[in-house]
PDB file of N, CA and C in Angstrom:
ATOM      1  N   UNK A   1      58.878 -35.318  -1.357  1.00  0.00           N
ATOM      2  CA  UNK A   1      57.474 -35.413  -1.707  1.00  0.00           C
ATOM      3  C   UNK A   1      56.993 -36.866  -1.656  1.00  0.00           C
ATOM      4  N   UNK A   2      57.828 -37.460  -2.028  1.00  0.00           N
ATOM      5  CA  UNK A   2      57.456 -39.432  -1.775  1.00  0.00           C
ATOM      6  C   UNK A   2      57.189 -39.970  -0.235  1.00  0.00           C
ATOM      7  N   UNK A   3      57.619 -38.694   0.328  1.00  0.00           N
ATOM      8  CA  UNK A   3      57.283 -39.294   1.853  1.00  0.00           C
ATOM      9  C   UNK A   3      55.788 -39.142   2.059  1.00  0.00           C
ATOM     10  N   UNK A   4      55.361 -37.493   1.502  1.00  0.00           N
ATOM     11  CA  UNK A   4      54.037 -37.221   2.040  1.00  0.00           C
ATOM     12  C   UNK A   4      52.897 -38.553   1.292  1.00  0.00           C
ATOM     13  N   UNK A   5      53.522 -38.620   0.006  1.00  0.00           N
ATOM     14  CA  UNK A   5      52.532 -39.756  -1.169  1.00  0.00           C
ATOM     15  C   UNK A   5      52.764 -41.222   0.006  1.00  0.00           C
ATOM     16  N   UNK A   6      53.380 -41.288   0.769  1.00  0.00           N
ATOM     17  CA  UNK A   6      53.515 -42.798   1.212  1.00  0.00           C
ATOM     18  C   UNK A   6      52.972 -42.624   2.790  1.00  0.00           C
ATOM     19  N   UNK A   7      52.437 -41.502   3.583  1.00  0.00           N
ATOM     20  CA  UNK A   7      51.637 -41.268   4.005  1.00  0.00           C
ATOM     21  C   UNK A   7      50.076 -41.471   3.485  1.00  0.00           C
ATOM     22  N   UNK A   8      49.669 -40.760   2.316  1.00  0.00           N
ATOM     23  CA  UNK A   8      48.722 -41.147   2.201  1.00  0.00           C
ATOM     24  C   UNK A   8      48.157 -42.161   1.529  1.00  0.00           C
ATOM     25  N   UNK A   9      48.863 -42.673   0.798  1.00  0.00           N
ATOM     26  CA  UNK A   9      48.784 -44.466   0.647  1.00  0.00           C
ATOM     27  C   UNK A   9      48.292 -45.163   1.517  1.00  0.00           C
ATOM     28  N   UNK A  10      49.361 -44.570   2.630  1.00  0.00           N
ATOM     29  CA  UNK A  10      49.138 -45.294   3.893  1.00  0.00           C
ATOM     30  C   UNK A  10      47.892 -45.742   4.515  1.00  0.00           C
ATOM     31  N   UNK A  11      47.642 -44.442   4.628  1.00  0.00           N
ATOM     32  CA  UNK A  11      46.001 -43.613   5.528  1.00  0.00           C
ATOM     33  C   UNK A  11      45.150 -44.469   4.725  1.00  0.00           C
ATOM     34  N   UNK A  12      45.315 -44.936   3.081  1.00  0.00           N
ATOM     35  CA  UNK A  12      44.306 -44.982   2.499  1.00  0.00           C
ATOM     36  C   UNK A  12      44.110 -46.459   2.527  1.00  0.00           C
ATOM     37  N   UNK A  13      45.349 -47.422   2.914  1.00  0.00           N
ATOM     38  CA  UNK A  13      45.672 -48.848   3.099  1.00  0.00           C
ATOM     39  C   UNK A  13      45.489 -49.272   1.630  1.00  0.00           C
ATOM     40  N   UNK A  14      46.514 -48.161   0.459  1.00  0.00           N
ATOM     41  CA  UNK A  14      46.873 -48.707  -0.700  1.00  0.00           C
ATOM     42  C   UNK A  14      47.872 -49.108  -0.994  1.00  0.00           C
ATOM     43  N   UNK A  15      48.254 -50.207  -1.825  1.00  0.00           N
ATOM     44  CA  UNK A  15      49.701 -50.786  -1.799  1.00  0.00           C
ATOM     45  C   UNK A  15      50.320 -50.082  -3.208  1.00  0.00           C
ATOM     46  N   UNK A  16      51.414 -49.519  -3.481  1.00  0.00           N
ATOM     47  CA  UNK A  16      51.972 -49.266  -4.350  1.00  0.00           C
ATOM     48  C   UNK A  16      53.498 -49.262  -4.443  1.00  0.00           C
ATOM     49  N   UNK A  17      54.181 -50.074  -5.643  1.00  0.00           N
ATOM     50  CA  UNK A  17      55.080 -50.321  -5.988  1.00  0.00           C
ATOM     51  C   UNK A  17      56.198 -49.045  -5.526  1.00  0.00           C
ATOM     52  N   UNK A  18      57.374 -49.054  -5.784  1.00  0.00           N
ATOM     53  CA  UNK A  18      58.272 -48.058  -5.679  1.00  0.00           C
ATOM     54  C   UNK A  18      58.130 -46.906  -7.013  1.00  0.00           C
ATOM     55  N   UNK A  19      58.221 -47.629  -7.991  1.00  0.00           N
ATOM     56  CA  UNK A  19      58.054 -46.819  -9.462  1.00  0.00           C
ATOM     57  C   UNK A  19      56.987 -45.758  -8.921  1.00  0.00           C
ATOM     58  N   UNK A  20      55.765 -46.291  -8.937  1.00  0.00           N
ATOM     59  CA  UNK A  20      54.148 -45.959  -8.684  1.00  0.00           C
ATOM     60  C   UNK A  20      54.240 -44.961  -7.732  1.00  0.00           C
ATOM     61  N   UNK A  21      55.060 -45.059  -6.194  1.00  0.00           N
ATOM     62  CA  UNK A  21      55.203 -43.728  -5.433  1.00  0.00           C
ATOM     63  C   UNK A  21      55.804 -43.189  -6.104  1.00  0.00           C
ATOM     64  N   UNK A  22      56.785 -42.901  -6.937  1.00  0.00           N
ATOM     65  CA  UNK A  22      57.833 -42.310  -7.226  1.00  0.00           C
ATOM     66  C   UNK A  22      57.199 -41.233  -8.920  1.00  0.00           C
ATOM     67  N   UNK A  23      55.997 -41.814  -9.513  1.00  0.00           N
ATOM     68  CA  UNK A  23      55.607 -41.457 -10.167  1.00  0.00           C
ATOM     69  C   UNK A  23      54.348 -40.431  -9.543  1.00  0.00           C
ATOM     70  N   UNK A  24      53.908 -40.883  -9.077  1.00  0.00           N
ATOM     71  CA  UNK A  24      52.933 -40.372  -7.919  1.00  0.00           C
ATOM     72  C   UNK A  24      53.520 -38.654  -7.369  1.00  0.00           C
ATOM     73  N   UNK A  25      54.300 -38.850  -6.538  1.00  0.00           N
ATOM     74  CA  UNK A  25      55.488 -38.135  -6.338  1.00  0.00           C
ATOM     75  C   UNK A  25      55.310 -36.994  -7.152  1.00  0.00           C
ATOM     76  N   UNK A  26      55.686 -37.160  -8.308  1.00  0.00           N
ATOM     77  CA  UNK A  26      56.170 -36.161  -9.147  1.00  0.00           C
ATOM     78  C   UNK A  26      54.621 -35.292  -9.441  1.00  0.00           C
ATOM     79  N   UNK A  27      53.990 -36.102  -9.726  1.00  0.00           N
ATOM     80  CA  UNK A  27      52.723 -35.416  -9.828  1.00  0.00           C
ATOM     81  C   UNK A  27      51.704 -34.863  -8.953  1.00  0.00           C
ATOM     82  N   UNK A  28      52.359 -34.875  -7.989  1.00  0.00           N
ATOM     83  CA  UNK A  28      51.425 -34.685  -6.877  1.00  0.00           C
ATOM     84  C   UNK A  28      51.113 -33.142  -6.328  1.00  0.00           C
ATOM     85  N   UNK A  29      52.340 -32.140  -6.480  1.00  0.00           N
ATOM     86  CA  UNK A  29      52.244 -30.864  -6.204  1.00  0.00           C
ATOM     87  C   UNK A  29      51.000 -30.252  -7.223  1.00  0.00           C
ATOM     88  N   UNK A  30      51.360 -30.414  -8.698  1.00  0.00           N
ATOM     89  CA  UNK A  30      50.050 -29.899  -9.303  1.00  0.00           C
ATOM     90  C   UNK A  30      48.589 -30.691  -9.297  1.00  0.00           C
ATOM     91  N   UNK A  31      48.713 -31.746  -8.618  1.00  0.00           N
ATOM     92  CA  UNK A  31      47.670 -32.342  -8.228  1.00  0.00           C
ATOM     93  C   UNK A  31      46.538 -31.441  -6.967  1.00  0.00           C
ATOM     94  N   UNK A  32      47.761 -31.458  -6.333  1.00  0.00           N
ATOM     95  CA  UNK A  32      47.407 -30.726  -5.036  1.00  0.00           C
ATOM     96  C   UNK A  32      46.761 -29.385  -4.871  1.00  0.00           C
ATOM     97  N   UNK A  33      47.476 -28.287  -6.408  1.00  0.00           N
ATOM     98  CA  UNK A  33      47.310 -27.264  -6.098  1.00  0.00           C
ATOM     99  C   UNK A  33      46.044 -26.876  -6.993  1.00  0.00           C
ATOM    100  N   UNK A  34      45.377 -28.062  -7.773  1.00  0.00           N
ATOM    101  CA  UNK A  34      44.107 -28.332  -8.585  1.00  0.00           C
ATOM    102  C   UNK A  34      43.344 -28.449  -7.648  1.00  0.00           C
ATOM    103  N   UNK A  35      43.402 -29.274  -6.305  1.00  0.00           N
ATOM    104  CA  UNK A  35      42.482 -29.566  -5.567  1.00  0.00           C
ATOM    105  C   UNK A  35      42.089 -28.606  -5.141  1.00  0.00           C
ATOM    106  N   UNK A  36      43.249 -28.092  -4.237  1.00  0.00           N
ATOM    107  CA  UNK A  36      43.234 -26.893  -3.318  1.00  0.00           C
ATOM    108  C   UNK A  36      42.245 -25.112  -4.494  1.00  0.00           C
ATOM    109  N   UNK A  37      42.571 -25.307  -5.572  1.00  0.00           N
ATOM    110  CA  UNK A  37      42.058 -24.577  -6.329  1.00  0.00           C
ATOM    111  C   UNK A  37      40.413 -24.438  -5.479  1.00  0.00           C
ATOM    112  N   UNK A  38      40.017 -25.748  -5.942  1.00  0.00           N
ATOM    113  CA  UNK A  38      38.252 -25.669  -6.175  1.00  0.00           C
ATOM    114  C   UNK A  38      37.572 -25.220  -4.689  1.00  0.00           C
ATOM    115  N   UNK A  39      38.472 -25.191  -3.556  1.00  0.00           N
ATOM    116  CA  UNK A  39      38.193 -24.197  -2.394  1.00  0.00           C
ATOM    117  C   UNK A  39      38.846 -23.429  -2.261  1.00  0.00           C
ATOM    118  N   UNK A  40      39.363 -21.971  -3.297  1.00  0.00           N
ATOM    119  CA  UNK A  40      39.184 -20.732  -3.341  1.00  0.00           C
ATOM    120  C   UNK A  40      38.035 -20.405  -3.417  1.00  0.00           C
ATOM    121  N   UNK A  41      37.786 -19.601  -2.712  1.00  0.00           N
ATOM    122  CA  UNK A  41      36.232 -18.546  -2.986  1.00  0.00           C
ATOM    123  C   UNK A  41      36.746 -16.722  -2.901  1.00  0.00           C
ATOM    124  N   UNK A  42      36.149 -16.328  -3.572  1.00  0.00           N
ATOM    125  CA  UNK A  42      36.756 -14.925  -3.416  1.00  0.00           C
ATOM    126  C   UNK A  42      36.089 -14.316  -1.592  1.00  0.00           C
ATOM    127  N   UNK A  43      37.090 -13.468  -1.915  1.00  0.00           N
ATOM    128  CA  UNK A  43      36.637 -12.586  -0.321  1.00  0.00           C
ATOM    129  C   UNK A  43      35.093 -12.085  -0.349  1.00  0.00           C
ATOM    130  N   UNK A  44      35.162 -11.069  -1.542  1.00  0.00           N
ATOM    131  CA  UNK A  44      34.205 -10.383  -1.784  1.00  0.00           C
ATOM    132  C   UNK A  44      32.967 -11.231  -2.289  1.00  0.00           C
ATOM    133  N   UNK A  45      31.937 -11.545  -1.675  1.00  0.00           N
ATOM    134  CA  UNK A  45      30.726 -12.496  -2.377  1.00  0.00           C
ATOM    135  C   UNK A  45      30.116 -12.010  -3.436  1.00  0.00           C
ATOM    136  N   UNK A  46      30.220 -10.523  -3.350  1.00  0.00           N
ATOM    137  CA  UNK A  46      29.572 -10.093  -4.642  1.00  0.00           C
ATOM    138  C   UNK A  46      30.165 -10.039  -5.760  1.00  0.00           C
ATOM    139  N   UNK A  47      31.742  -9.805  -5.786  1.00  0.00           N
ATOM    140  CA  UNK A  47      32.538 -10.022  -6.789  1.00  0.00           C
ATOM    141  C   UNK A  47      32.445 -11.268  -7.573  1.00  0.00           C
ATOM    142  N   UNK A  48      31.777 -12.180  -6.972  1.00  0.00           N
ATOM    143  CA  UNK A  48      32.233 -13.994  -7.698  1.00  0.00           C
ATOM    144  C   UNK A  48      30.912 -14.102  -8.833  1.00  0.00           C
ATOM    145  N   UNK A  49      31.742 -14.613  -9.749  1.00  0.00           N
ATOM    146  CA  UNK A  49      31.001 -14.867 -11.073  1.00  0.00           C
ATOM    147  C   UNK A  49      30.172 -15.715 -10.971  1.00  0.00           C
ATOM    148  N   UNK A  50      28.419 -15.616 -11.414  1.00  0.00           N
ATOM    149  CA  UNK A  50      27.991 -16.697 -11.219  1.00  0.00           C
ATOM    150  C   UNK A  50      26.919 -17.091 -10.282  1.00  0.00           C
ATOM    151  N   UNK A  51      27.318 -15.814  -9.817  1.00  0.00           N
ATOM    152  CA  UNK A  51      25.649 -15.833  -7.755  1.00  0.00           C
ATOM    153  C   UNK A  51      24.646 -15.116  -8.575  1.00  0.00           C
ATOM    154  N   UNK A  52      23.857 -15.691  -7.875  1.00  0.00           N
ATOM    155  CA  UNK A  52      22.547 -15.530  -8.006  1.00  0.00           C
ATOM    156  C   UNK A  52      22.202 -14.487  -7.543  1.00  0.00           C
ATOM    157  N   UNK A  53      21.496 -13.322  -8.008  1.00  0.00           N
ATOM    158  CA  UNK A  53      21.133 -12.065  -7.943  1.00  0.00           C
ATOM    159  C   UNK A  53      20.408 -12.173  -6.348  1.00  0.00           C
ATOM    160  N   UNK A  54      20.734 -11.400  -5.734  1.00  0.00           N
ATOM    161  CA  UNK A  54      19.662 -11.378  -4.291  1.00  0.00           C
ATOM    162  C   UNK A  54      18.676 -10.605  -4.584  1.00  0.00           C
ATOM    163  N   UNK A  55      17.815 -11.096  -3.529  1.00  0.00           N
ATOM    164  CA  UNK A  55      16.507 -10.606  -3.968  1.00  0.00           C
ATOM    165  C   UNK A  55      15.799  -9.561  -2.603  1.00  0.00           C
ATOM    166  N   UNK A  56      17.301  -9.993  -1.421  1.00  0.00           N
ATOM    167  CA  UNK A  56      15.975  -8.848  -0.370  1.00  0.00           C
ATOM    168  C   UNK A  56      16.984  -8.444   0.228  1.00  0.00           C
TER     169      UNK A  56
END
């Protein structure tokens, strides 16, 4: 996992210590799968909590 974190360090042209990837690292899968969360959308549009009633 310290490889993918030192990829995007990379990409991002941030410098970080060994500790810092290595801490990074560890946190990064549930980081990831928080992100990846907030673009789920359900299949069904009408099922999702929260839409706005249609009107036509």
């Amino acid at each position: 996992m310290s490889g993918e974190v030192r990829v995007l360090l990379a990409a991002a042209a941030l410098p970080a210590t060994e500790v810092e990837v290595e801490a990074m690292a560890a946190r990064y899968p549930a980081f990831r799968a928080a992100v990846d969360a907030l673009h789920d959308v359900p299949a069904d549009r009408d099922s999702a909590e929260g839409d706005f009633p249609r009107t036509g």
